[in-house]
PDB file of N, CA and C in Angstrom:
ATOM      1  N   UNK A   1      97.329 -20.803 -79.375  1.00  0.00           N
ATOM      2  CA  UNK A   1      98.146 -19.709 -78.940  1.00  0.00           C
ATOM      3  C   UNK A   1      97.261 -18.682 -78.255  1.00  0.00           C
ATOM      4  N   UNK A   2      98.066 -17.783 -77.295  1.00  0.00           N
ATOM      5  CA  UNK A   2      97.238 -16.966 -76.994  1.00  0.00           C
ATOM      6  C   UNK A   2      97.934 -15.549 -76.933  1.00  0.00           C
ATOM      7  N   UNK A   3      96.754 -14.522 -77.344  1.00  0.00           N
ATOM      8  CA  UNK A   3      97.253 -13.453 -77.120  1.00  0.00           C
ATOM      9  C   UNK A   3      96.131 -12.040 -76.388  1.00  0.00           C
ATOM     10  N   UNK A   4      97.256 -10.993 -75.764  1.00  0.00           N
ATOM     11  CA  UNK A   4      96.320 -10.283 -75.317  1.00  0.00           C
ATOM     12  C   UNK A   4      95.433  -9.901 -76.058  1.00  0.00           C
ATOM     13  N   UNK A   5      94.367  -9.331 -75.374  1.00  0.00           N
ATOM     14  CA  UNK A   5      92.967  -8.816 -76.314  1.00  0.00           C
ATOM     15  C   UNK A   5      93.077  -7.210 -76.606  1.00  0.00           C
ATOM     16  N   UNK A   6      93.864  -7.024 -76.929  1.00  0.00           N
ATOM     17  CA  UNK A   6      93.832  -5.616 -77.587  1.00  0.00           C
ATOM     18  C   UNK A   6      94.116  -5.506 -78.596  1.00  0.00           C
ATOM     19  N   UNK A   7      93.070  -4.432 -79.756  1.00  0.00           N
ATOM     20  CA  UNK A   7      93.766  -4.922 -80.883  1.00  0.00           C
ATOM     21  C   UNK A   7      94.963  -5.224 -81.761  1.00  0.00           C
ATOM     22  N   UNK A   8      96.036  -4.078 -81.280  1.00  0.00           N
ATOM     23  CA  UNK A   8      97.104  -4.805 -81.763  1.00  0.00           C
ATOM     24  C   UNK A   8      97.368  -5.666 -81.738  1.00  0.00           C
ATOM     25  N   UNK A   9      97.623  -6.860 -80.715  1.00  0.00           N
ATOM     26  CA  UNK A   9      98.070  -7.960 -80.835  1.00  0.00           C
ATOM     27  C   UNK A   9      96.721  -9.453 -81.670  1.00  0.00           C
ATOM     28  N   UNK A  10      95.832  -9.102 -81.464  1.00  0.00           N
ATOM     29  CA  UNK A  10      95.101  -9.756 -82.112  1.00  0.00           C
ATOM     30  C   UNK A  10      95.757  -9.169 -83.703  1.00  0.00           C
ATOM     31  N   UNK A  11      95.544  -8.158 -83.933  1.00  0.00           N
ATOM     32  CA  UNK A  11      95.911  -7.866 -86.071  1.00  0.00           C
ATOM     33  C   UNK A  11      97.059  -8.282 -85.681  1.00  0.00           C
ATOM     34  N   UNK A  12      98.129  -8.269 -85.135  1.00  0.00           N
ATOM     35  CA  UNK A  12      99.769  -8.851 -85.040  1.00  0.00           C
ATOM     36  C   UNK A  12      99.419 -10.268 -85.626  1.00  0.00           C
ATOM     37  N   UNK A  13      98.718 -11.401 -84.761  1.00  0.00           N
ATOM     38  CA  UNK A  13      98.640 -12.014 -84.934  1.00  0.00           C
ATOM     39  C   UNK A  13      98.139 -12.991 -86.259  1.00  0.00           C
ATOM     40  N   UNK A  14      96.835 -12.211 -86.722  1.00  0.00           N
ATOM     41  CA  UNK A  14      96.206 -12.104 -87.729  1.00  0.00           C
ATOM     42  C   UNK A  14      96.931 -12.375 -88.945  1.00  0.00           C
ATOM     43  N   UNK A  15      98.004 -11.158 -89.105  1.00  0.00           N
ATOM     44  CA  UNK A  15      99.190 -10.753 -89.643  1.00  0.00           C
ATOM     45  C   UNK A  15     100.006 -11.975 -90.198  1.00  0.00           C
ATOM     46  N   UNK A  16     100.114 -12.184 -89.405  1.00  0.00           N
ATOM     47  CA  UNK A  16     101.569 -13.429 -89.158  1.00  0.00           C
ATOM     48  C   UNK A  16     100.598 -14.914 -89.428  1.00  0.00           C
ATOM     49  N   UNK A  17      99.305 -14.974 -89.908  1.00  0.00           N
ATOM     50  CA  UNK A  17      98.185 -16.119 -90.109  1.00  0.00           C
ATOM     51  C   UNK A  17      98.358 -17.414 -88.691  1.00  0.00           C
ATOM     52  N   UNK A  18      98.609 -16.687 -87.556  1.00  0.00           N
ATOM     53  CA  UNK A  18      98.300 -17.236 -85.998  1.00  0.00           C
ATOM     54  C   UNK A  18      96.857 -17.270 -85.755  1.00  0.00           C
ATOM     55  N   UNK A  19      96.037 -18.838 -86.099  1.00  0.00           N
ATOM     56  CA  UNK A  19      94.512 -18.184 -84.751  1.00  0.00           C
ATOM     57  C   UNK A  19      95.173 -17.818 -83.309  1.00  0.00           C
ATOM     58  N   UNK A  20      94.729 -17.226 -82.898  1.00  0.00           N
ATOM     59  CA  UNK A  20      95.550 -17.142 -81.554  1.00  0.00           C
ATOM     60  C   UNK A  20      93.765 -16.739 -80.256  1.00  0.00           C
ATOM     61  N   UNK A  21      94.138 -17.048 -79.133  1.00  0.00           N
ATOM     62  CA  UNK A  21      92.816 -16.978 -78.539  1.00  0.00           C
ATOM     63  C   UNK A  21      92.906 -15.568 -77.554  1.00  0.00           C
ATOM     64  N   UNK A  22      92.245 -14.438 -77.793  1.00  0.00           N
ATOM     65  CA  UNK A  22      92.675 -13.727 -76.694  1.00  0.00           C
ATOM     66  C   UNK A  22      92.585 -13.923 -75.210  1.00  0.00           C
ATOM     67  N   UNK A  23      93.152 -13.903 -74.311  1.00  0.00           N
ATOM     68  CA  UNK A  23      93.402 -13.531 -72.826  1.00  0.00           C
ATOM     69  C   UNK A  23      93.249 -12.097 -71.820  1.00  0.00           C
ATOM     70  N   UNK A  24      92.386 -12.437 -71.418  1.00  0.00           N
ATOM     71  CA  UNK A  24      92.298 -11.366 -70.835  1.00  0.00           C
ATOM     72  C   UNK A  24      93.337 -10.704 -69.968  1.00  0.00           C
ATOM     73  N   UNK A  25      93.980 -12.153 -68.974  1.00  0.00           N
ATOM     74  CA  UNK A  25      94.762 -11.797 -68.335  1.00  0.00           C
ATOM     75  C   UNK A  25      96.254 -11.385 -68.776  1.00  0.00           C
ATOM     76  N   UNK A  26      96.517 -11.143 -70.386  1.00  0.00           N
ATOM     77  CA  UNK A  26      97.307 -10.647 -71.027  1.00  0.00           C
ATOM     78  C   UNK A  26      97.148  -9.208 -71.192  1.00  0.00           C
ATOM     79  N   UNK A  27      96.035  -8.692 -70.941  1.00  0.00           N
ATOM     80  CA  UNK A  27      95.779  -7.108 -70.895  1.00  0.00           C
ATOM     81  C   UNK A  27      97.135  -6.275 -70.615  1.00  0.00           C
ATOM     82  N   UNK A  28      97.239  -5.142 -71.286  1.00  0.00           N
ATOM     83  CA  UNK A  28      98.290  -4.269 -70.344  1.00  0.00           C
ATOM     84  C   UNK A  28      98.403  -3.950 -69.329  1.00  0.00           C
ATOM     85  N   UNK A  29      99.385  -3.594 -68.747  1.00  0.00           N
ATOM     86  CA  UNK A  29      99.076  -3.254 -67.738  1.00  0.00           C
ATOM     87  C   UNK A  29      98.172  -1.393 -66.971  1.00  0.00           C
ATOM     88  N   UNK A  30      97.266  -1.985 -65.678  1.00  0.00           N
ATOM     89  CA  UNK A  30      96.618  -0.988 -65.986  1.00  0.00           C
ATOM     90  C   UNK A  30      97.693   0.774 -65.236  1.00  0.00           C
ATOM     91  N   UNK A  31      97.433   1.747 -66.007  1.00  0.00           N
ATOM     92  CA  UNK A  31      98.203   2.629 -65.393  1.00  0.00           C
ATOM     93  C   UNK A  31      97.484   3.556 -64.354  1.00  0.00           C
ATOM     94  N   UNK A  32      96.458   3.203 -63.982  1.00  0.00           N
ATOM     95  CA  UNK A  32      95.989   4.326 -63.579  1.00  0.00           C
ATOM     96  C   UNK A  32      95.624   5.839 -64.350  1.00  0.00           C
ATOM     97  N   UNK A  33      96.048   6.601 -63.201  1.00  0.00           N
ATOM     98  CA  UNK A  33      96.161   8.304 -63.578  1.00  0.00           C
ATOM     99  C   UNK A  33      97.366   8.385 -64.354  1.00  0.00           C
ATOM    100  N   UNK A  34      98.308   7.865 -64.822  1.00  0.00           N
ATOM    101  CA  UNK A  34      99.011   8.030 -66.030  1.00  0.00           C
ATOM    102  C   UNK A  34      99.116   7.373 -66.901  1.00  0.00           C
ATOM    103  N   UNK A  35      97.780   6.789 -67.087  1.00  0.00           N
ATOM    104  CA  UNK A  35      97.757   6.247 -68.614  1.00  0.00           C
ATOM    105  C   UNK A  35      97.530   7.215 -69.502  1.00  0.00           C
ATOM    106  N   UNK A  36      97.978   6.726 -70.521  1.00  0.00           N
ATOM    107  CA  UNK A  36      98.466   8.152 -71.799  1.00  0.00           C
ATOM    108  C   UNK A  36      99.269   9.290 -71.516  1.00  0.00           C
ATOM    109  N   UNK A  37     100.099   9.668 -70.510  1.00  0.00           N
ATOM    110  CA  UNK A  37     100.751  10.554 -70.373  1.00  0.00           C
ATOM    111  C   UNK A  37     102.471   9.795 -70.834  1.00  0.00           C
ATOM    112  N   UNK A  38     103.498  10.550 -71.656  1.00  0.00           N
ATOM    113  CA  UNK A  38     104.367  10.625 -71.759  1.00  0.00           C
ATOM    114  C   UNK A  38     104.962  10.602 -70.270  1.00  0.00           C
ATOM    115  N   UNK A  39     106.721   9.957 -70.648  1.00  0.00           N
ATOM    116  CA  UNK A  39     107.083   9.480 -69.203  1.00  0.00           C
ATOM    117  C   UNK A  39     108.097  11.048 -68.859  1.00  0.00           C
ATOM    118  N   UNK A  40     108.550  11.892 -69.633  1.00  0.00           N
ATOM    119  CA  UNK A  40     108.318  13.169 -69.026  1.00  0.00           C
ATOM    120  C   UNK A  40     107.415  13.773 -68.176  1.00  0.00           C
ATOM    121  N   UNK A  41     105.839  13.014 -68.361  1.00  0.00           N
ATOM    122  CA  UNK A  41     105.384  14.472 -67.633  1.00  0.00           C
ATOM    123  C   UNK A  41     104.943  13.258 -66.493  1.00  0.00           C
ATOM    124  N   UNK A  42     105.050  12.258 -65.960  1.00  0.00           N
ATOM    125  CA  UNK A  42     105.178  11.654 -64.529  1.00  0.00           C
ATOM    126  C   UNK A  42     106.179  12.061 -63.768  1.00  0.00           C
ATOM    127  N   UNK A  43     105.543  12.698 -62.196  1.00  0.00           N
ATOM    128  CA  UNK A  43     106.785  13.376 -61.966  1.00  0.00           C
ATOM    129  C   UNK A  43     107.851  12.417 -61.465  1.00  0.00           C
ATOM    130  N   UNK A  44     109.550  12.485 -61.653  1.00  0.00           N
ATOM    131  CA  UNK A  44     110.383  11.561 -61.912  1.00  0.00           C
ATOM    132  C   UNK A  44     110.543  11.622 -60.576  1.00  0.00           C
ATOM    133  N   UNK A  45     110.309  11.508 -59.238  1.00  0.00           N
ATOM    134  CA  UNK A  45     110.324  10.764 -58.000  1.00  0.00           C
ATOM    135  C   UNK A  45     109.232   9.484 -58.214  1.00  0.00           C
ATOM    136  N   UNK A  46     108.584  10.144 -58.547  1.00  0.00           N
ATOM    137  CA  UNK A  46     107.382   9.183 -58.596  1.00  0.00           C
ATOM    138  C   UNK A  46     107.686   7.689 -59.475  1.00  0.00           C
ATOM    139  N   UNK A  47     108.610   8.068 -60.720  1.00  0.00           N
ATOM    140  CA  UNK A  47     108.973   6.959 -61.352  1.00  0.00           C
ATOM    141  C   UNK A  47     109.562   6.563 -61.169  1.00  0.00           C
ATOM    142  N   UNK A  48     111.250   6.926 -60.517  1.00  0.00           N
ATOM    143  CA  UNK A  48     112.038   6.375 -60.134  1.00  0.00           C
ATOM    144  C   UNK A  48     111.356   5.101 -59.430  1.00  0.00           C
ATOM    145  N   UNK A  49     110.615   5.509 -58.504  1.00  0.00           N
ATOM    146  CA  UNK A  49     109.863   4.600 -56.978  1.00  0.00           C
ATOM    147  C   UNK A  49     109.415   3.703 -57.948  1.00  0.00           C
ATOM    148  N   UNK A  50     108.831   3.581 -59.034  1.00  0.00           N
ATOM    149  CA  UNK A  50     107.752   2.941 -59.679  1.00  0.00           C
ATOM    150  C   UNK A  50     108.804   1.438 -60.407  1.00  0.00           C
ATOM    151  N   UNK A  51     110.151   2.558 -61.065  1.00  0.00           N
ATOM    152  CA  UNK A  51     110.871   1.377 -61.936  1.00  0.00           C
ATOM    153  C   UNK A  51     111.779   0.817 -60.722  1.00  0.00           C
ATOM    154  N   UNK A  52     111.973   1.645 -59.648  1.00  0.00           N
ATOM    155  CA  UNK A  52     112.798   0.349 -58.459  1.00  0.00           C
ATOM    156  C   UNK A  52     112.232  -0.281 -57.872  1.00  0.00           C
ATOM    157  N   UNK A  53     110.933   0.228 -57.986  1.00  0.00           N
ATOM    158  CA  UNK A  53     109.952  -0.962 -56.687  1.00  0.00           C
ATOM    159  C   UNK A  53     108.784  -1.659 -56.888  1.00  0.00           C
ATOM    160  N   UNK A  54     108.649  -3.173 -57.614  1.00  0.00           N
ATOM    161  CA  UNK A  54     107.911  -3.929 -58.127  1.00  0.00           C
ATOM    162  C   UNK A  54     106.504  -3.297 -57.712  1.00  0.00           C
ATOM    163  N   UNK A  55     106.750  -3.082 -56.190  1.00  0.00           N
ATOM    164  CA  UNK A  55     105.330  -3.373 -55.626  1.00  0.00           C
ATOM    165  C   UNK A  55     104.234  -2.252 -55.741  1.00  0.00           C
ATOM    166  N   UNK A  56     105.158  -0.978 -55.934  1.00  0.00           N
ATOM    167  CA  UNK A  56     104.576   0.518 -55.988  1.00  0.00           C
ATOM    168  C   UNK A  56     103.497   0.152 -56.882  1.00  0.00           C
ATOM    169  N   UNK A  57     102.772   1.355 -56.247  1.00  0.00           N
ATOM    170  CA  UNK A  57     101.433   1.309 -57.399  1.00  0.00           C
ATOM    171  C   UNK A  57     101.281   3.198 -57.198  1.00  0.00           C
ATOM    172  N   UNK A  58     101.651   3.909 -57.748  1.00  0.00           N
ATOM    173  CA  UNK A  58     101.719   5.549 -56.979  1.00  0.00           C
ATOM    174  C   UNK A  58     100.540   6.041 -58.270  1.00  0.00           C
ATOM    175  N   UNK A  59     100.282   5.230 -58.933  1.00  0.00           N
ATOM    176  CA  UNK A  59      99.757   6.080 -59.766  1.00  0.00           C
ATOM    177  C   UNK A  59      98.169   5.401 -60.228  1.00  0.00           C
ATOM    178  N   UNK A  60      97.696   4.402 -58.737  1.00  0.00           N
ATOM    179  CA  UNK A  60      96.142   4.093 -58.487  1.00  0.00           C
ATOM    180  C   UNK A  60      95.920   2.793 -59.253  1.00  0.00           C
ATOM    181  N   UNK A  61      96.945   2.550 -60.471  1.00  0.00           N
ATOM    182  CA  UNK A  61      96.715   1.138 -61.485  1.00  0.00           C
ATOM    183  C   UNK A  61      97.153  -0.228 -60.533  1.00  0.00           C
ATOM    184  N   UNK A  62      97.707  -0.684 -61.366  1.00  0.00           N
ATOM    185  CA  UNK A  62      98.319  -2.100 -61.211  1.00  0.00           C
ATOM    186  C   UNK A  62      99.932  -2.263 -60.732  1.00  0.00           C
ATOM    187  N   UNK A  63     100.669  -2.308 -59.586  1.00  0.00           N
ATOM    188  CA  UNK A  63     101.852  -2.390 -59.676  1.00  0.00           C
ATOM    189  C   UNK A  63     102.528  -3.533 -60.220  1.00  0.00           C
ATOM    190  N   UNK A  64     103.496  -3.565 -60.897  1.00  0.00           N
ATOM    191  CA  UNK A  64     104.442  -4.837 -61.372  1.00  0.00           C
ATOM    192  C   UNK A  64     104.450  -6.095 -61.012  1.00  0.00           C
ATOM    193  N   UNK A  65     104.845  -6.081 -59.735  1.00  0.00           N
ATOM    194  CA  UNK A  65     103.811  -7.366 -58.958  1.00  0.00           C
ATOM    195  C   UNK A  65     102.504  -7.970 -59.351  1.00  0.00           C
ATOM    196  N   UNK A  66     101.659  -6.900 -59.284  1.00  0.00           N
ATOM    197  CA  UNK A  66      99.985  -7.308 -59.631  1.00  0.00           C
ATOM    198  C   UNK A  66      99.676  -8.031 -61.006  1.00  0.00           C
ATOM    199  N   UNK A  67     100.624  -7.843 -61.894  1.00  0.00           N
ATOM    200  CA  UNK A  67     100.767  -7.716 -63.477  1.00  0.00           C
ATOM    201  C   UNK A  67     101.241  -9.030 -63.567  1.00  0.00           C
ATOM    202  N   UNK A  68     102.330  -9.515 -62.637  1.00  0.00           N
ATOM    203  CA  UNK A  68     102.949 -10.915 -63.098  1.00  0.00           C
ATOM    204  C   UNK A  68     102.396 -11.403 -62.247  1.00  0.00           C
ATOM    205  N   UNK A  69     101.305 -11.227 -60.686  1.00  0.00           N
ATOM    206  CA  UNK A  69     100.683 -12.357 -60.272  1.00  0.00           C
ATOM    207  C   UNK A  69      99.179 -12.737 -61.294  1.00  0.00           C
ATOM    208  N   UNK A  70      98.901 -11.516 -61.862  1.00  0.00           N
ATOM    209  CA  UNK A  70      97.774 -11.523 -62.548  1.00  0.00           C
ATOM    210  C   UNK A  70      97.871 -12.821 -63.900  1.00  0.00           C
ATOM    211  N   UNK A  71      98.931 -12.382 -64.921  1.00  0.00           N
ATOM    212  CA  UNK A  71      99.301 -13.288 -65.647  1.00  0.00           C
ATOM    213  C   UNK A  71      99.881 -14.544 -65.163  1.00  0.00           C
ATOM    214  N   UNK A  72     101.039 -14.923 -64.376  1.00  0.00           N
ATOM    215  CA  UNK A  72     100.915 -16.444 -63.615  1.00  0.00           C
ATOM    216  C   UNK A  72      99.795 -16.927 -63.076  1.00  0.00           C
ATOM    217  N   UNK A  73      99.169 -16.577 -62.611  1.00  0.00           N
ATOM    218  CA  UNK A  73      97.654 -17.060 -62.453  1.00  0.00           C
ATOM    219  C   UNK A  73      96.504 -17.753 -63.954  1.00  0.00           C
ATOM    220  N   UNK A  74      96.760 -16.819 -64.486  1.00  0.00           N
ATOM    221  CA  UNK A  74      95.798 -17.064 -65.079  1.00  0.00           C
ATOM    222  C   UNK A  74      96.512 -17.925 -66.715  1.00  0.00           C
ATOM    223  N   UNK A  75      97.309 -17.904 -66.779  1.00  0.00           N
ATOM    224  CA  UNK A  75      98.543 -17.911 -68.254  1.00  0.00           C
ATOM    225  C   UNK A  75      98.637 -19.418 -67.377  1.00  0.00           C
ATOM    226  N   UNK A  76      99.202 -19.925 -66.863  1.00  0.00           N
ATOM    227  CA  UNK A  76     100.063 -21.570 -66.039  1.00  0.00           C
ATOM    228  C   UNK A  76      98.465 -22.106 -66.096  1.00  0.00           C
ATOM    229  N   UNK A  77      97.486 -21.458 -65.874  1.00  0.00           N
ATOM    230  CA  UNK A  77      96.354 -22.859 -66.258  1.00  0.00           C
ATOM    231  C   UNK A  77      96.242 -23.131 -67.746  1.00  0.00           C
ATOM    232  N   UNK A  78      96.529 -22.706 -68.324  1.00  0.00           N
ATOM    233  CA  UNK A  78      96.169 -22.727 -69.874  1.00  0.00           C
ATOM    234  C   UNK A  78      97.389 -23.457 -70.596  1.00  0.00           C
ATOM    235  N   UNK A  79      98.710 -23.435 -69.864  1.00  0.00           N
ATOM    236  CA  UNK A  79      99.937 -24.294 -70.479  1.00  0.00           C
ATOM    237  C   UNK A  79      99.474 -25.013 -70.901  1.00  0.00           C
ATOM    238  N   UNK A  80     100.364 -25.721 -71.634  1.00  0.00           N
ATOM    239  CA  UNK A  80     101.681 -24.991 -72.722  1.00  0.00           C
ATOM    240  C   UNK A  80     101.134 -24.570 -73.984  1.00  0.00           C
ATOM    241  N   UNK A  81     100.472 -23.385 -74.175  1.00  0.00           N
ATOM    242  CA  UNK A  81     100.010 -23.041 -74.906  1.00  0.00           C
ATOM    243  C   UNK A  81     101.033 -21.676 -75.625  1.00  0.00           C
ATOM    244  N   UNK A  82     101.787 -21.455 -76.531  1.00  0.00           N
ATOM    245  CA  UNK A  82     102.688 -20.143 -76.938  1.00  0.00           C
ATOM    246  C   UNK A  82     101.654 -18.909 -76.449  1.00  0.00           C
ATOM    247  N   UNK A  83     102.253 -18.000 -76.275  1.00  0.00           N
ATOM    248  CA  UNK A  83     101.896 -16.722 -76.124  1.00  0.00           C
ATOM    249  C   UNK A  83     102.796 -15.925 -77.037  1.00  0.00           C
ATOM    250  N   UNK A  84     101.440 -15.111 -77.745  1.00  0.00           N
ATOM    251  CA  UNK A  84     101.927 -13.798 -78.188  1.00  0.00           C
ATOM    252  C   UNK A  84     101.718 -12.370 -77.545  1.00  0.00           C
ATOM    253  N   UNK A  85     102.592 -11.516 -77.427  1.00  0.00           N
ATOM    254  CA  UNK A  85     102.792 -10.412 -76.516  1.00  0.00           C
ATOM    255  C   UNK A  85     103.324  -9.484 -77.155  1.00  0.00           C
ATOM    256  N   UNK A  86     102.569  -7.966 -77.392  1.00  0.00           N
ATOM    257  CA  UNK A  86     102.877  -6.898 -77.496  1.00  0.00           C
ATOM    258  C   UNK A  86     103.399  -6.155 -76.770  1.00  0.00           C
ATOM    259  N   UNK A  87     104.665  -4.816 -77.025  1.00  0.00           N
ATOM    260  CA  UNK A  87     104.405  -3.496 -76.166  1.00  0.00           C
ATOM    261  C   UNK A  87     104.121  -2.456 -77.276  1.00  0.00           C
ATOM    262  N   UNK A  88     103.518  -1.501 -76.430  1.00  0.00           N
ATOM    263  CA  UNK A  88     103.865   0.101 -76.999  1.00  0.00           C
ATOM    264  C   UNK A  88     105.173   0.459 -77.770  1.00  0.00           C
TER     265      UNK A  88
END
């Protein structure tokens, strides 16, 4: 099995008595300049653009796109292996 490498999901896993292998390309996604900020204080043009438009990246990270070419890439060589997956 595999799971992202952060610790939560590794102790998730742990948890639940899964070896599971971490992946890098399971990482979160990266936010840029609003990582750790509450979604109040992104200003809401900016998010709107962000949750309608895969491709946006307004805030310097990874846009939505980048995130699922990142993981299909790298996740489809390793099939069929389960994945475990956290959010916030």
């Amino acid at each position: 099995m595999l799971t992202a490498p952060e610790t939560r999901t590794i102790q998730t896993a742990k948890e639940l008595g899964i070896i599971a292998e971490p992946a890098s390309a399971l990482r979160d996604l990266d936010y840029g300049r609003w990582a750790g900020l509450e979604m109040d204080e992104i200003p809401q043009d900016q998010l709107l653009t962000w949750l309608t438009d895969p491709t946006a990246c307004l805030h310097g990270g990874e846009s939505i796109t980048d995130l699922i070419d990142r993981v299909r890439v790298d996740i489809t060589i390793d099939l069929p292996a389960p994945v475990l997956t956290s959010s916030r």
